[in-house]
Protein backbone atom coordinates (compact mmCIF):
# COMPACT_ATOMS: atom_id res chain seq x y z
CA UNK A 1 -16.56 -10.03 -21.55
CA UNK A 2 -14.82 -6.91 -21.49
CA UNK A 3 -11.11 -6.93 -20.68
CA UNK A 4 -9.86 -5.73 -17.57
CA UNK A 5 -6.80 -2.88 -17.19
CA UNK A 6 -3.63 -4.54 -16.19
CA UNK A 7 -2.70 -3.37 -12.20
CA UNK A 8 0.04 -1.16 -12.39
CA UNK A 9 2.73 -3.59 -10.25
CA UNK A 10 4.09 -1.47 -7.03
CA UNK A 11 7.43 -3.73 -6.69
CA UNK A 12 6.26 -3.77 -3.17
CA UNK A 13 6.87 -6.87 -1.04
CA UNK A 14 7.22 -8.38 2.65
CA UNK A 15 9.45 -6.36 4.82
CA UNK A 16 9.46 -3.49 2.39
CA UNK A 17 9.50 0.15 4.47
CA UNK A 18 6.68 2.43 3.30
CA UNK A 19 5.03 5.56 4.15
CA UNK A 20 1.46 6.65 2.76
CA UNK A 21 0.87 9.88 0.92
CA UNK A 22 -1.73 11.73 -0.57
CA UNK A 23 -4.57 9.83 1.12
CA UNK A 24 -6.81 10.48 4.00
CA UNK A 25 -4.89 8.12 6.13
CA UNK A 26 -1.52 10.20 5.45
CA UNK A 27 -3.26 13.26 6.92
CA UNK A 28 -4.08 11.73 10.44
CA UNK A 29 -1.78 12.85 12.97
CA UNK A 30 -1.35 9.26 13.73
CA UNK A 31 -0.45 8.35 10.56
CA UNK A 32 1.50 11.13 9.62
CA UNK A 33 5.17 10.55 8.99
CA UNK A 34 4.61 6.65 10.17
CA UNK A 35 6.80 4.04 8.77
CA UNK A 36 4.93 0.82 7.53
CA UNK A 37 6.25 -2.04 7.10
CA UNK A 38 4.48 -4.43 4.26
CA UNK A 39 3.48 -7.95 5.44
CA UNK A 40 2.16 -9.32 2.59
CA UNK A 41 2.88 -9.99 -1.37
CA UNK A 42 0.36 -7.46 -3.14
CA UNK A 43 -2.89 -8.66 -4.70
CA UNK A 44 -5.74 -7.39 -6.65
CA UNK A 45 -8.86 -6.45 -4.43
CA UNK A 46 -11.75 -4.89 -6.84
CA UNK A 47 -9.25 -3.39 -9.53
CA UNK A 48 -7.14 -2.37 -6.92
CA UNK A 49 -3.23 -3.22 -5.93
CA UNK A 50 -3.32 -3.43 -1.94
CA UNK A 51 -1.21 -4.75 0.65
CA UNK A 52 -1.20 -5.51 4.30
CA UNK A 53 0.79 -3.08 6.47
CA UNK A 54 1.66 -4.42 9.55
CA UNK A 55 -0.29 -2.60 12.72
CA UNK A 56 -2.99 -1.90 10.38
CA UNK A 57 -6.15 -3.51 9.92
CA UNK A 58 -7.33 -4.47 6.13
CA UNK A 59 -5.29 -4.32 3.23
CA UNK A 60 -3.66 -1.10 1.92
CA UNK A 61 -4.00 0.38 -1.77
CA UNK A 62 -0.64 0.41 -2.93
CA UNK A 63 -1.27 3.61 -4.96
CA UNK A 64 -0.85 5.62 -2.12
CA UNK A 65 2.33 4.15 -0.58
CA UNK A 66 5.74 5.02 -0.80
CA UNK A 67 9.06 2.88 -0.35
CA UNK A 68 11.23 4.02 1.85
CA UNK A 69 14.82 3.57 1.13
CA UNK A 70 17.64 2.52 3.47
């Protein structure tokens, strides 16, 4: 069995402010500028770091988020 790349861990947890970037999402008006705030501990879904955002349905690929500080 071949061996699987480790996920490259976002730090990202519960309550954690975040905005996405460089993503289709982050391009909707509605999105745009929006800050998220994480409601779950991140997991692996298909090779994949993701998250749940609150207000937004399905988990989030962490790869495209960014904390937001303060």
């Amino acid at each position: 069995m071949a061996k699987q790349p480790k996920l490259k861990k976002s730090g990202l947890k519960p309550e954690d402010k975040v905005i996405m970037h460089s993503c289709y999402e982050a391009r909707k008006e509605k999105y745009k500028d929006k800050v998220w705030t994480v409601k779950s501990e991140p997991w692996d879904l298909c090779g994949s770091e993701v998250v749940l955002l609150e207000g937004f349905n399905g988990g989030f690929a962490t790869e495209y988020l960014k904390k937001v500080e303060g």
